[in-house]
N, C-alpha and C. Protein backbone atom coordinates (compact mmCIF):
# COMPACT_ATOMS: atom_id res chain seq x y z
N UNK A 1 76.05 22.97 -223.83
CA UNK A 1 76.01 24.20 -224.58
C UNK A 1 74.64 24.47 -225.19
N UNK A 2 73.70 23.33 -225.03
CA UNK A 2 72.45 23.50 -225.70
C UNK A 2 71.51 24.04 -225.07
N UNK A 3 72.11 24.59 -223.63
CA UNK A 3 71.14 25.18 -222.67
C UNK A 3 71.51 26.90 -222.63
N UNK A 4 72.59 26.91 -223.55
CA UNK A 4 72.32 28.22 -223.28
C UNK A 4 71.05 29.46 -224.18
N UNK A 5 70.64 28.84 -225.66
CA UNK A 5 69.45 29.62 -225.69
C UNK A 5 68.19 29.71 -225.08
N UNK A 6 68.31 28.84 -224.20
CA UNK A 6 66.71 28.26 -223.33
C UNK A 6 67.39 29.97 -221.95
N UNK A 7 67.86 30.24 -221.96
CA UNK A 7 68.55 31.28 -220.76
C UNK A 7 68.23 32.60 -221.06
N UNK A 8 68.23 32.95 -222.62
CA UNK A 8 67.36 34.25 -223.27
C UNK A 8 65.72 34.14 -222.61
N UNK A 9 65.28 33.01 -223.29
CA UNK A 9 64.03 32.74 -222.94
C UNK A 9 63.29 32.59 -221.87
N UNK A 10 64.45 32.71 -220.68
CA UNK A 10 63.68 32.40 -219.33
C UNK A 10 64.13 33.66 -218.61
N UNK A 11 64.89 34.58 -219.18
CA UNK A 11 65.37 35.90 -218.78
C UNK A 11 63.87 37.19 -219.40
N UNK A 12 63.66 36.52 -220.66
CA UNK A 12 62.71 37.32 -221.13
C UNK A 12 61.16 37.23 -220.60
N UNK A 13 60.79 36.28 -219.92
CA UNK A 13 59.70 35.55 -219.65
C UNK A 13 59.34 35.69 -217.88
N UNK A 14 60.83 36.22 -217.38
CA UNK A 14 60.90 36.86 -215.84
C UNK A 14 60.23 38.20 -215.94
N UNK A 15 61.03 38.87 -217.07
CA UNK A 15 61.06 40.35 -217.53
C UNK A 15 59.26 40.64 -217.79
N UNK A 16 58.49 39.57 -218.57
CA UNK A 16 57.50 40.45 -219.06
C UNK A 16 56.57 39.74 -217.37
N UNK A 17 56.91 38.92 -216.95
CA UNK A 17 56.26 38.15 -215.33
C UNK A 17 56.19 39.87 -214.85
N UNK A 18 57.44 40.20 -214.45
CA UNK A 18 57.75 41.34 -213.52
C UNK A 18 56.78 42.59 -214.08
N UNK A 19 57.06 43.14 -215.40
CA UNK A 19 56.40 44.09 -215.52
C UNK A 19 54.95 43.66 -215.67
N UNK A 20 54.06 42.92 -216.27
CA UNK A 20 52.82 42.41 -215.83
C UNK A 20 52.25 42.66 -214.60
N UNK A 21 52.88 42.43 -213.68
CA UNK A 21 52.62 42.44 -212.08
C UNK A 21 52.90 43.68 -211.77
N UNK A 22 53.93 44.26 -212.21
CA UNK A 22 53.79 46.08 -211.58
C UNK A 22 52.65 47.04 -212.49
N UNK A 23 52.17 46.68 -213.43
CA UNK A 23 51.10 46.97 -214.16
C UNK A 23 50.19 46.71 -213.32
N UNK A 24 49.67 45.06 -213.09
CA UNK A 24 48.24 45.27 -212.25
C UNK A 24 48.50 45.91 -210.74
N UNK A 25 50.06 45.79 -210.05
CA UNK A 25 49.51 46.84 -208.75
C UNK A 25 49.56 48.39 -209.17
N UNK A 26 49.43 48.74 -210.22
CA UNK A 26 49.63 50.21 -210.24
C UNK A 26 48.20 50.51 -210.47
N UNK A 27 47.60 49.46 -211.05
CA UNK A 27 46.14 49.46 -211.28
C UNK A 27 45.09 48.82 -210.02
N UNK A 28 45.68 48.27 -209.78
CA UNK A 28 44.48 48.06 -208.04
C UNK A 28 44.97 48.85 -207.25
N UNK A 29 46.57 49.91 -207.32
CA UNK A 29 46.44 51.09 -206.42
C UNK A 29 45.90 52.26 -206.60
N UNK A 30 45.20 52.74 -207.75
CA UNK A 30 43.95 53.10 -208.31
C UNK A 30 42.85 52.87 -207.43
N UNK A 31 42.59 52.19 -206.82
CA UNK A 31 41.36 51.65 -206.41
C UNK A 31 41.36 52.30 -204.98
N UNK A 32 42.42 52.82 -204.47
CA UNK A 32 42.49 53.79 -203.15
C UNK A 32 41.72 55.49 -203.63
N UNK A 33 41.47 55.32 -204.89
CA UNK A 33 40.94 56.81 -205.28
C UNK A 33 39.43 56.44 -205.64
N UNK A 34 38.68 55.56 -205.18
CA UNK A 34 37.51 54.90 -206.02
C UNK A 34 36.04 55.45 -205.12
N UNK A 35 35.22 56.50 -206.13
CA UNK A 35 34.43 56.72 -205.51
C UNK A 35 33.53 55.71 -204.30
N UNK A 36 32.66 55.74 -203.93
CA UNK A 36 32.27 55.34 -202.88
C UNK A 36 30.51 54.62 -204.04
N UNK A 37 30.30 55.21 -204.80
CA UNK A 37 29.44 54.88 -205.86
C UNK A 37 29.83 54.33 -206.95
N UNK A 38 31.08 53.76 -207.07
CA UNK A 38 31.43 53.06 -208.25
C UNK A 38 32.06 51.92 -208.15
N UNK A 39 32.04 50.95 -208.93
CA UNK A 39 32.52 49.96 -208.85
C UNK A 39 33.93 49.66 -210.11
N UNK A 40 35.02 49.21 -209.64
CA UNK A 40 36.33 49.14 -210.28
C UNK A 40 35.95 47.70 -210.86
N UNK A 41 35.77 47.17 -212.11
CA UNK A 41 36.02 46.27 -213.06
C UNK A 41 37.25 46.03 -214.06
N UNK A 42 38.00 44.74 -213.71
CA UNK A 42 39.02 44.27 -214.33
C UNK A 42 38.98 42.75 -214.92
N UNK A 43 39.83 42.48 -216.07
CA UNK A 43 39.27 40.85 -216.21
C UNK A 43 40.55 40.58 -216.91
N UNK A 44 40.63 39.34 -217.43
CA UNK A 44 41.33 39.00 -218.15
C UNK A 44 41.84 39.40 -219.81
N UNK A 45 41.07 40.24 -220.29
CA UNK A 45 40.65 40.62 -221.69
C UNK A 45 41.66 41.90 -221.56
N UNK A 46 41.36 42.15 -220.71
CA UNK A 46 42.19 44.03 -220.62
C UNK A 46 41.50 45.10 -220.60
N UNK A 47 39.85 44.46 -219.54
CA UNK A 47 39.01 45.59 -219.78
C UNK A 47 39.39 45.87 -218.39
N UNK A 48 39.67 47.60 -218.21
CA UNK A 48 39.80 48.09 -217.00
C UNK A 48 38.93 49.44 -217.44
N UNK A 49 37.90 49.24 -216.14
CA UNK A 49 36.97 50.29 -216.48
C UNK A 49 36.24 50.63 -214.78
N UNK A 50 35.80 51.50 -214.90
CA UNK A 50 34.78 52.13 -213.23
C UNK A 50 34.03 52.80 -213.88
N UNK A 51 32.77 51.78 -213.16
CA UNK A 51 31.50 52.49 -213.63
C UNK A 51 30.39 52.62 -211.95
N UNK A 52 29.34 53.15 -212.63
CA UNK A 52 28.70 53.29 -211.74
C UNK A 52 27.63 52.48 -211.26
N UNK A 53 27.23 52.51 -209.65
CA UNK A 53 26.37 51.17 -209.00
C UNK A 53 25.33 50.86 -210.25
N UNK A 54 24.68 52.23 -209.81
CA UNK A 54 23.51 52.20 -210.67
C UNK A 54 23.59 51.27 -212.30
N UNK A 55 24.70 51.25 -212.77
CA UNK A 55 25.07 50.41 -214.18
C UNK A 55 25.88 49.18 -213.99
N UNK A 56 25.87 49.11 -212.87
CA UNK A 56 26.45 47.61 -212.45
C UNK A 56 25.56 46.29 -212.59
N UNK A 57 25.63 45.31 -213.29
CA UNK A 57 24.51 44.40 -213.56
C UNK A 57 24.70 43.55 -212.35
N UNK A 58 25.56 43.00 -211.55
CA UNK A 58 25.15 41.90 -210.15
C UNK A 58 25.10 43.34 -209.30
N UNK A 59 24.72 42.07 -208.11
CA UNK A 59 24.69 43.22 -206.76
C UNK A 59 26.15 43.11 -205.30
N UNK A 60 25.97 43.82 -204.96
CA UNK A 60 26.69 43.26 -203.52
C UNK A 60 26.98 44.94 -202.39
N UNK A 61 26.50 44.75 -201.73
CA UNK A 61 26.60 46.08 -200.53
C UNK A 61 26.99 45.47 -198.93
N UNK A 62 27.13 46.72 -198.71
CA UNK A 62 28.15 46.16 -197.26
C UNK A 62 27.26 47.29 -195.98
N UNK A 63 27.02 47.20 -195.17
CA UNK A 63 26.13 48.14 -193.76
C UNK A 63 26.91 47.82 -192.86
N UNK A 64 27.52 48.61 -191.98
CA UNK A 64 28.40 48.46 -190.74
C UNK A 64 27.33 48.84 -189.31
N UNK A 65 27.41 48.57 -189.10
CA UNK A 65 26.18 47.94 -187.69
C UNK A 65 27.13 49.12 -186.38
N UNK A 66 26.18 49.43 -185.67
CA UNK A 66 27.17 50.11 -184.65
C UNK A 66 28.09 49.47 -183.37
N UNK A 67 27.62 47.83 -183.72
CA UNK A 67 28.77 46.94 -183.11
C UNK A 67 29.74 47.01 -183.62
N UNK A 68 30.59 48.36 -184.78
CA UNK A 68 31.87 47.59 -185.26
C UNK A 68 31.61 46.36 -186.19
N UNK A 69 30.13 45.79 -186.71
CA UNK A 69 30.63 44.54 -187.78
C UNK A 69 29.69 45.19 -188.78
N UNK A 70 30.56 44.55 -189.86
CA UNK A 70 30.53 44.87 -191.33
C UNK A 70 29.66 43.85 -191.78
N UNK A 71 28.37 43.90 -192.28
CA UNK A 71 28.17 42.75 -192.94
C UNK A 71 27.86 43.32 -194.66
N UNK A 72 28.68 42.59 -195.35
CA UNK A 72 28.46 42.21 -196.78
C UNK A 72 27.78 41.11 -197.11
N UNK A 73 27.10 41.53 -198.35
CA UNK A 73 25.97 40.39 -199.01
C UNK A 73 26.48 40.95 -200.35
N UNK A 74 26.11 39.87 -201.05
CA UNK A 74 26.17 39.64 -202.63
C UNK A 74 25.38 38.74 -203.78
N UNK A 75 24.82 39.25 -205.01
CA UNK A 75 24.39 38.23 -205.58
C UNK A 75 25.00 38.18 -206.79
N UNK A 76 25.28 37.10 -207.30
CA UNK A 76 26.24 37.34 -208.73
C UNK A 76 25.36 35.92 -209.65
N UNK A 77 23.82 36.24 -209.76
CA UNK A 77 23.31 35.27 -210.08
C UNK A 77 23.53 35.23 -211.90
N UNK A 78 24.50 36.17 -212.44
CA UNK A 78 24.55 35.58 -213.80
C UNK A 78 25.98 34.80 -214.26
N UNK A 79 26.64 34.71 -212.63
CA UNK A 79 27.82 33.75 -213.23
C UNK A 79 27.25 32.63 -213.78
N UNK A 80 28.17 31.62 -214.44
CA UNK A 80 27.96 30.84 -214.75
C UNK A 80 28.13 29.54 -213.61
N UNK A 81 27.52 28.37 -213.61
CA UNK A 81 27.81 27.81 -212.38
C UNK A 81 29.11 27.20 -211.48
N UNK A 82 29.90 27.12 -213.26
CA UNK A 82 31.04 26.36 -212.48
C UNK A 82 32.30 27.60 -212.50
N UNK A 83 32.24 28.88 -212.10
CA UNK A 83 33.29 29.94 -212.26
C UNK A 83 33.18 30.10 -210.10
N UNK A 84 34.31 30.11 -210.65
CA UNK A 84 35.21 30.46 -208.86
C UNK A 84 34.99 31.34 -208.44
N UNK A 85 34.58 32.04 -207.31
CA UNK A 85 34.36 33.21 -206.04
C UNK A 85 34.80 33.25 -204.98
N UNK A 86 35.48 34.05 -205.10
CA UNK A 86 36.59 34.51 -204.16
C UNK A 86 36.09 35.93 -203.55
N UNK A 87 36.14 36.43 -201.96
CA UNK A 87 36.09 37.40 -201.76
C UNK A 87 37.46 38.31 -201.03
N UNK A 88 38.01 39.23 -201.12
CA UNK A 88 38.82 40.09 -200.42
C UNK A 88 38.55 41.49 -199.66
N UNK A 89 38.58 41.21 -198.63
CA UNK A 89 38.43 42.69 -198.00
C UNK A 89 39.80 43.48 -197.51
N UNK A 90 39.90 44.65 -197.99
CA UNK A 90 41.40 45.20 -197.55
C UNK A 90 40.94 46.95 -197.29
N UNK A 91 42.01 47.61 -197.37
CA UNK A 91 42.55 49.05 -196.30
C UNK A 91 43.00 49.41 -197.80
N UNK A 92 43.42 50.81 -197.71
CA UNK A 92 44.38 51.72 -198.46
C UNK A 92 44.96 52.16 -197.38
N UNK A 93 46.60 52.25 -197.66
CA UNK A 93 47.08 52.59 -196.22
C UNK A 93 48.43 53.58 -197.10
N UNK A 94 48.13 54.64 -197.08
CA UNK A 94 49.20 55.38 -197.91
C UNK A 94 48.80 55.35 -199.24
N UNK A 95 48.17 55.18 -200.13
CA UNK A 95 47.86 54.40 -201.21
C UNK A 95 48.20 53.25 -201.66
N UNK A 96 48.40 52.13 -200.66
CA UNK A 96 48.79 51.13 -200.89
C UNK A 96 47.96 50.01 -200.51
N UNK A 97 46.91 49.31 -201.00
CA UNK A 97 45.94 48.01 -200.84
C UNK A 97 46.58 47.28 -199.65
N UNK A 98 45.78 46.99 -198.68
CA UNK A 98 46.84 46.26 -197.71
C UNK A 98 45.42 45.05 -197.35
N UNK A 99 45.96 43.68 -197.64
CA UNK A 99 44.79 42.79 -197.12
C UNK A 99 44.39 42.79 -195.87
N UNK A 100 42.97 43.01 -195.72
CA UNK A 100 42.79 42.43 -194.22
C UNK A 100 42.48 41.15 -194.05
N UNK A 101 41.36 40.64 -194.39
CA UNK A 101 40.92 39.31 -194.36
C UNK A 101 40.07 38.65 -196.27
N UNK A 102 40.35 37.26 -196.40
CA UNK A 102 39.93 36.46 -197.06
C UNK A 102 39.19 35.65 -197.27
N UNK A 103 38.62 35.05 -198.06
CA UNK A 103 37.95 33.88 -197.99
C UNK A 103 37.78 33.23 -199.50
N UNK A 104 38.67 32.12 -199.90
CA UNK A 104 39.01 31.38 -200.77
C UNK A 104 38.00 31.33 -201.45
N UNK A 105 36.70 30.84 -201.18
CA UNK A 105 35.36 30.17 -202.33
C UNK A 105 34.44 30.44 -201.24
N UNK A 106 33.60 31.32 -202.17
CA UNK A 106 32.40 31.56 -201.19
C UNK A 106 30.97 31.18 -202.98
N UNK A 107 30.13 31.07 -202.04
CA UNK A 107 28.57 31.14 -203.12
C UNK A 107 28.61 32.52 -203.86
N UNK A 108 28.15 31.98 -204.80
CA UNK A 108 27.25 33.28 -206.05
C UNK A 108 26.34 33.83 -205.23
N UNK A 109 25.66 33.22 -203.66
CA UNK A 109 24.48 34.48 -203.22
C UNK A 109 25.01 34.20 -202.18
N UNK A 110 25.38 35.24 -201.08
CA UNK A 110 26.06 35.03 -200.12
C UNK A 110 26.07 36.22 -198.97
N UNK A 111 26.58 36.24 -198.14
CA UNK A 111 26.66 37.09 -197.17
C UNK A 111 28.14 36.44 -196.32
N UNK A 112 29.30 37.75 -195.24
CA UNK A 112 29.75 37.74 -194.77
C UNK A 112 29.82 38.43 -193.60
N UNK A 113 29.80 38.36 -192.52
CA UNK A 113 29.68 39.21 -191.19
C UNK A 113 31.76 39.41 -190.60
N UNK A 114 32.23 40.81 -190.81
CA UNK A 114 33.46 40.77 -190.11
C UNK A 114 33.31 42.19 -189.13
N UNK A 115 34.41 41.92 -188.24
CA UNK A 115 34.84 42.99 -187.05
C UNK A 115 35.71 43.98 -187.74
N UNK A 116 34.80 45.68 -187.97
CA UNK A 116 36.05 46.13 -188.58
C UNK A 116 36.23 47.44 -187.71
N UNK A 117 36.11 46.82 -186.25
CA UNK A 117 36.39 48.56 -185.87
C UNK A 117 38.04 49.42 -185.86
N UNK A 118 37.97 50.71 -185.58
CA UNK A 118 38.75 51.56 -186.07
C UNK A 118 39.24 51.83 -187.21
N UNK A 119 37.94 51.43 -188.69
CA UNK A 119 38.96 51.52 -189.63
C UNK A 119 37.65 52.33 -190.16
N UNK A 120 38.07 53.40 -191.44
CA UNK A 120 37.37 54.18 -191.99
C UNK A 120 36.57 54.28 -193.52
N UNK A 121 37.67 53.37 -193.65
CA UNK A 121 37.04 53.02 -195.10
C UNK A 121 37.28 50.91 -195.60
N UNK A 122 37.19 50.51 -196.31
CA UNK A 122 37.34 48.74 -196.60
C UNK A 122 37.09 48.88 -198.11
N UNK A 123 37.61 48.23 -199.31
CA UNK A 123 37.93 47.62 -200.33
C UNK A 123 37.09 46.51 -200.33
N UNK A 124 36.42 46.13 -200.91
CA UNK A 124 36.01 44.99 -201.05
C UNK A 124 36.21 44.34 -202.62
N UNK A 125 36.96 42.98 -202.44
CA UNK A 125 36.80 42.53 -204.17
C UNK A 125 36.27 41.34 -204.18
N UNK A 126 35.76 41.02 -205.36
CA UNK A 126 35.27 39.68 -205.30
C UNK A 126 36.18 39.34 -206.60
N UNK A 127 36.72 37.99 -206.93
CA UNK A 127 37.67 37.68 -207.46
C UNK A 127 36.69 36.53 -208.48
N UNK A 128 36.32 36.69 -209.95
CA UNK A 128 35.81 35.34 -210.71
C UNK A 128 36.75 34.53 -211.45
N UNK A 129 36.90 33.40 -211.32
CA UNK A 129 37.83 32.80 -212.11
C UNK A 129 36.72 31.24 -213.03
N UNK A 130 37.01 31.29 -214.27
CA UNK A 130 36.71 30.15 -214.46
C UNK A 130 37.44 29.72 -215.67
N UNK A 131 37.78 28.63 -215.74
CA UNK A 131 39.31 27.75 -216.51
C UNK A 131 40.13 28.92 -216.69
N UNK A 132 40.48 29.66 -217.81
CA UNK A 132 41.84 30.38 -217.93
C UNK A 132 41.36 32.34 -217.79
N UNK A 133 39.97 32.60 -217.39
CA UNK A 133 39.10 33.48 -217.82
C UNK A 133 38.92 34.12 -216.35
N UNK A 134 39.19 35.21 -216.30
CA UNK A 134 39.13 36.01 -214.44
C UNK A 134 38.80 37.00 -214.84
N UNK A 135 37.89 37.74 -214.00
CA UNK A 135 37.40 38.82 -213.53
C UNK A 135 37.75 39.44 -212.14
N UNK A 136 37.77 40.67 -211.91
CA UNK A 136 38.09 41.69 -210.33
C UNK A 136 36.53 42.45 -210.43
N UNK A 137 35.66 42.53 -209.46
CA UNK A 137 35.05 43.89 -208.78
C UNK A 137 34.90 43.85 -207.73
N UNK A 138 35.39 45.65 -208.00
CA UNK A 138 35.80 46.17 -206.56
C UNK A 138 35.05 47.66 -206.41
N UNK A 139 35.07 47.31 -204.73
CA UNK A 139 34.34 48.77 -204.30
C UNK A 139 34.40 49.33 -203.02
N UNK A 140 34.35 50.47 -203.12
CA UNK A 140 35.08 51.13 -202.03
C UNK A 140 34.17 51.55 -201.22
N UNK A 141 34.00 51.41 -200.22
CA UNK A 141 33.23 51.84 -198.97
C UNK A 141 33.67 52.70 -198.31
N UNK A 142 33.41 53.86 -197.66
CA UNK A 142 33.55 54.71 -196.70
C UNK A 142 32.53 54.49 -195.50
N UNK A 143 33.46 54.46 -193.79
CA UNK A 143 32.26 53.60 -192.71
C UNK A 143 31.68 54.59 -192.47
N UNK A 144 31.80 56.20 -192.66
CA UNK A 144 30.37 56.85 -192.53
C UNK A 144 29.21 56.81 -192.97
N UNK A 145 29.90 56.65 -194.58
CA UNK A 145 28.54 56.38 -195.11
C UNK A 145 27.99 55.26 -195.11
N UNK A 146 28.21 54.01 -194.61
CA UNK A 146 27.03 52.50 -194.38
C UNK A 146 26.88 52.28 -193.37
N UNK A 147 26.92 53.23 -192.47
CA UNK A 147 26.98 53.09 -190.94
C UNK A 147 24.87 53.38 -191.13
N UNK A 148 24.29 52.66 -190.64
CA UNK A 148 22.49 52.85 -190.37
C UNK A 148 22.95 54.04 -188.86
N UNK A 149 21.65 54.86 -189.77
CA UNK A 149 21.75 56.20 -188.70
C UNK A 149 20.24 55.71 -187.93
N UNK A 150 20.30 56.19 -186.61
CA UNK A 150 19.70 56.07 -185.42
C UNK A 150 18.43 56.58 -185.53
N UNK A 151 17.23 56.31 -184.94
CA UNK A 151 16.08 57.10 -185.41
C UNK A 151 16.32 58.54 -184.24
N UNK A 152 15.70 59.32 -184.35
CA UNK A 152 15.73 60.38 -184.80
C UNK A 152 15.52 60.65 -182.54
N UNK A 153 16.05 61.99 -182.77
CA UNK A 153 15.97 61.52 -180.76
C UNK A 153 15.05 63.12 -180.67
N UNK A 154 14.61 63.21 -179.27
CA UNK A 154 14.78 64.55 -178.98
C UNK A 154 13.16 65.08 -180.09
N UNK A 155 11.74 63.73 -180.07
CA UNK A 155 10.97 64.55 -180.92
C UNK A 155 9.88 65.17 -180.20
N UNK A 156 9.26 66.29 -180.82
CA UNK A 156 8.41 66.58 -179.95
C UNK A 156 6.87 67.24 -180.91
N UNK A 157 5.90 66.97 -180.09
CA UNK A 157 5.04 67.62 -181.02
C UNK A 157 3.70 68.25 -180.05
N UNK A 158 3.40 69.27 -180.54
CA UNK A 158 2.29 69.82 -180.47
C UNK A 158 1.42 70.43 -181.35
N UNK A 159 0.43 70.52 -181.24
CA UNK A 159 -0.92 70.82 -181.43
C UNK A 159 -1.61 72.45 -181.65
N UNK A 160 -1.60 73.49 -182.94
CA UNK A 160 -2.07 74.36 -182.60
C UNK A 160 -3.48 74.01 -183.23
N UNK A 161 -4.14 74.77 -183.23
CA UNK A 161 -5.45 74.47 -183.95
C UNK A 161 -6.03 73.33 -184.59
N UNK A 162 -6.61 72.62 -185.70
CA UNK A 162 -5.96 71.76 -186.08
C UNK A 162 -5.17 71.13 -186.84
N UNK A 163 -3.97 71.91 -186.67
CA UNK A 163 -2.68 71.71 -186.93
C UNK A 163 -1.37 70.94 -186.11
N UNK A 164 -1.04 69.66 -186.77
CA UNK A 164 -0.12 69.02 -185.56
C UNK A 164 1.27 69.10 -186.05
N UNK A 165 2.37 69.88 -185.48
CA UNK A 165 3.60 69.93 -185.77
C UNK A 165 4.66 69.16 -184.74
N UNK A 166 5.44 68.34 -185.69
CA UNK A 166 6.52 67.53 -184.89
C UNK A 166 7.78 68.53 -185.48
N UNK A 167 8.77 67.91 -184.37
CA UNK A 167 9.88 68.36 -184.82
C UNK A 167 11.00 67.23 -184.16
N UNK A 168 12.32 67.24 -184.29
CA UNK A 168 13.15 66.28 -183.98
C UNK A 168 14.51 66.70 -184.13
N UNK A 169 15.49 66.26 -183.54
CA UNK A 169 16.94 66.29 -183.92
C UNK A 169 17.71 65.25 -185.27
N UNK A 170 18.80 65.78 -185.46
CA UNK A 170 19.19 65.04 -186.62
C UNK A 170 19.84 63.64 -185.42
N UNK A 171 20.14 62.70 -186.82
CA UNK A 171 20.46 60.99 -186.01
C UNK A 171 22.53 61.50 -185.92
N UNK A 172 22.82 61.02 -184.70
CA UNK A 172 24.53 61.53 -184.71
C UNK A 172 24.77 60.57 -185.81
N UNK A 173 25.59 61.78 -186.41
CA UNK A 173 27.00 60.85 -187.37
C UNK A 173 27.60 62.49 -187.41
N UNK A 174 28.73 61.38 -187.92
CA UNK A 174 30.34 62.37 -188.02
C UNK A 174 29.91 62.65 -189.45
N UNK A 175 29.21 62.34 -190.54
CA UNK A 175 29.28 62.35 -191.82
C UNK A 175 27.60 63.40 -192.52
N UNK A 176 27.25 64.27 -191.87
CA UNK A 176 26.09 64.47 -192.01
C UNK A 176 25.70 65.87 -193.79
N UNK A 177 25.90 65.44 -194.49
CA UNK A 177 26.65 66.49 -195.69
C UNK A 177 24.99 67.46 -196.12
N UNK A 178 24.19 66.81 -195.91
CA UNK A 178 22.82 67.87 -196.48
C UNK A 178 21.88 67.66 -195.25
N UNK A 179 21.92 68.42 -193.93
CA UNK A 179 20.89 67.88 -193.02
C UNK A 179 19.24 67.81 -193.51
N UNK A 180 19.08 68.86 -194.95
CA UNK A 180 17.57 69.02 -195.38
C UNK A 180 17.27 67.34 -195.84
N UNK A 181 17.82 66.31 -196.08
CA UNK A 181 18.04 65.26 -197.06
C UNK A 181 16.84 64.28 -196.08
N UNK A 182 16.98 64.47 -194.70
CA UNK A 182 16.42 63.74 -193.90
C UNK A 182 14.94 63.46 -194.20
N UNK A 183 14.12 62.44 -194.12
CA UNK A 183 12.69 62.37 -194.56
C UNK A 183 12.28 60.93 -193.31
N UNK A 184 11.36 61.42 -192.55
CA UNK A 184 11.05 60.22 -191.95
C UNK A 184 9.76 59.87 -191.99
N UNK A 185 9.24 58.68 -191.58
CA UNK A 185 7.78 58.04 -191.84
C UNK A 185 7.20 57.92 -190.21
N UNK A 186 6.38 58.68 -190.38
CA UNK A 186 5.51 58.87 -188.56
C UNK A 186 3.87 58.15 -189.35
N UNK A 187 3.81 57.02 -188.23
CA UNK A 187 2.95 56.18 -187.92
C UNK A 187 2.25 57.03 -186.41
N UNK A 188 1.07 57.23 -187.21
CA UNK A 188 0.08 57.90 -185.94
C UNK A 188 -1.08 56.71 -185.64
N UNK A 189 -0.64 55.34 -185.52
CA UNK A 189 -1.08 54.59 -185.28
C UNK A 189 -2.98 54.40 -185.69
N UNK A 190 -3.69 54.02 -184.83
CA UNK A 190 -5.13 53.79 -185.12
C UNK A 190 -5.85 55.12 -185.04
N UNK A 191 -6.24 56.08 -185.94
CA UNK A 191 -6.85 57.40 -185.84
C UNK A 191 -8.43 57.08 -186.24
């Protein structure tokens, strides 16, 4: 009979488990709306905040290569040495975080190379843990925009007076939003 108040306590302790956990996925499904310039910060404290690259103190960016691979790099040189790194790459699929691939413990300076063709956008989180103390940042990529655009095709130049005018086509992408934005560097070699 002495077990039955221990049965409140493990009923109540499911209860706040459960809602805890539908709290943080309602909050990393947030992260399917996450600009493409901001980074989603979460920790243990209860700071949930998105701010921007530019005010982000570590680094980490991702360039998709026109092989289909993604490579991410990162530096998180003000952890401390002995805090855990974890990386996650995932999808929004409906608004719903869906993992693609993992990697348990990676370095504070690091790089990853993955295969992500047919997909349009990737999540990336890096996960800090050290003794009872965790951190989330996360950031959302769109593959138009880290896709490296092509140099420039189709240039041509001539000569009126002495005046030398080039001209050129824009580099293909599906994503091209200000064509004036373009600026390129012409090397006229030994003059």
């Amino acid at each position: 009979m002495e077990l039955l108040p221990a049965l409140p306590i493990c009923w109540y302790c499911l209860l706040v488990l459960l809602v805890s956990r539908h709290e943080t996925e309602a909050v990393l499904s947030d992260v399917c709306l996450l600009d493409n310039d901001d980074v989603f910060l979460l920790n243990s404290t209860g700071l949930d905040e998105v701010v921007g690259i530019t005010n982000f103190k570590e680094s980490f960016a991702c360039v998709l290569y026109p092989s289909d691979l993604l490579n991410c790099s990162w530096s998180f040189l003000t952890l401390e040495k002995d805090t855990h790194l974890s990386i996650v790459v995932s999808e929004c699929k409906e608004d719903t975080l869906v993992d693609l691939e993992s990697k348990l413990s990676v370095p504070r300076v690091g790089f990853w190379v993955l295969n992500m063709s047919q997909k349009d956008h990737v999540i990336i989180c890096f996960n800090m843990t050290k003794d009872v103390e965790w951190m989330v940042n996360i950031r959302r990529y769109e593959m138009d925009l880290i896709r490296p655009l092509s140099p420039p095709t189709n240039v041509c130049a001539s000569i009126e007076g002495a005046h030398l005018y080039i001209s050129w086509n824009l580099p293909d992408s599906n994503n091209i939003a200000n064509p004036d934005c373009f600026e390129y560097q012409l090397d006229l070699g030994e003059q």
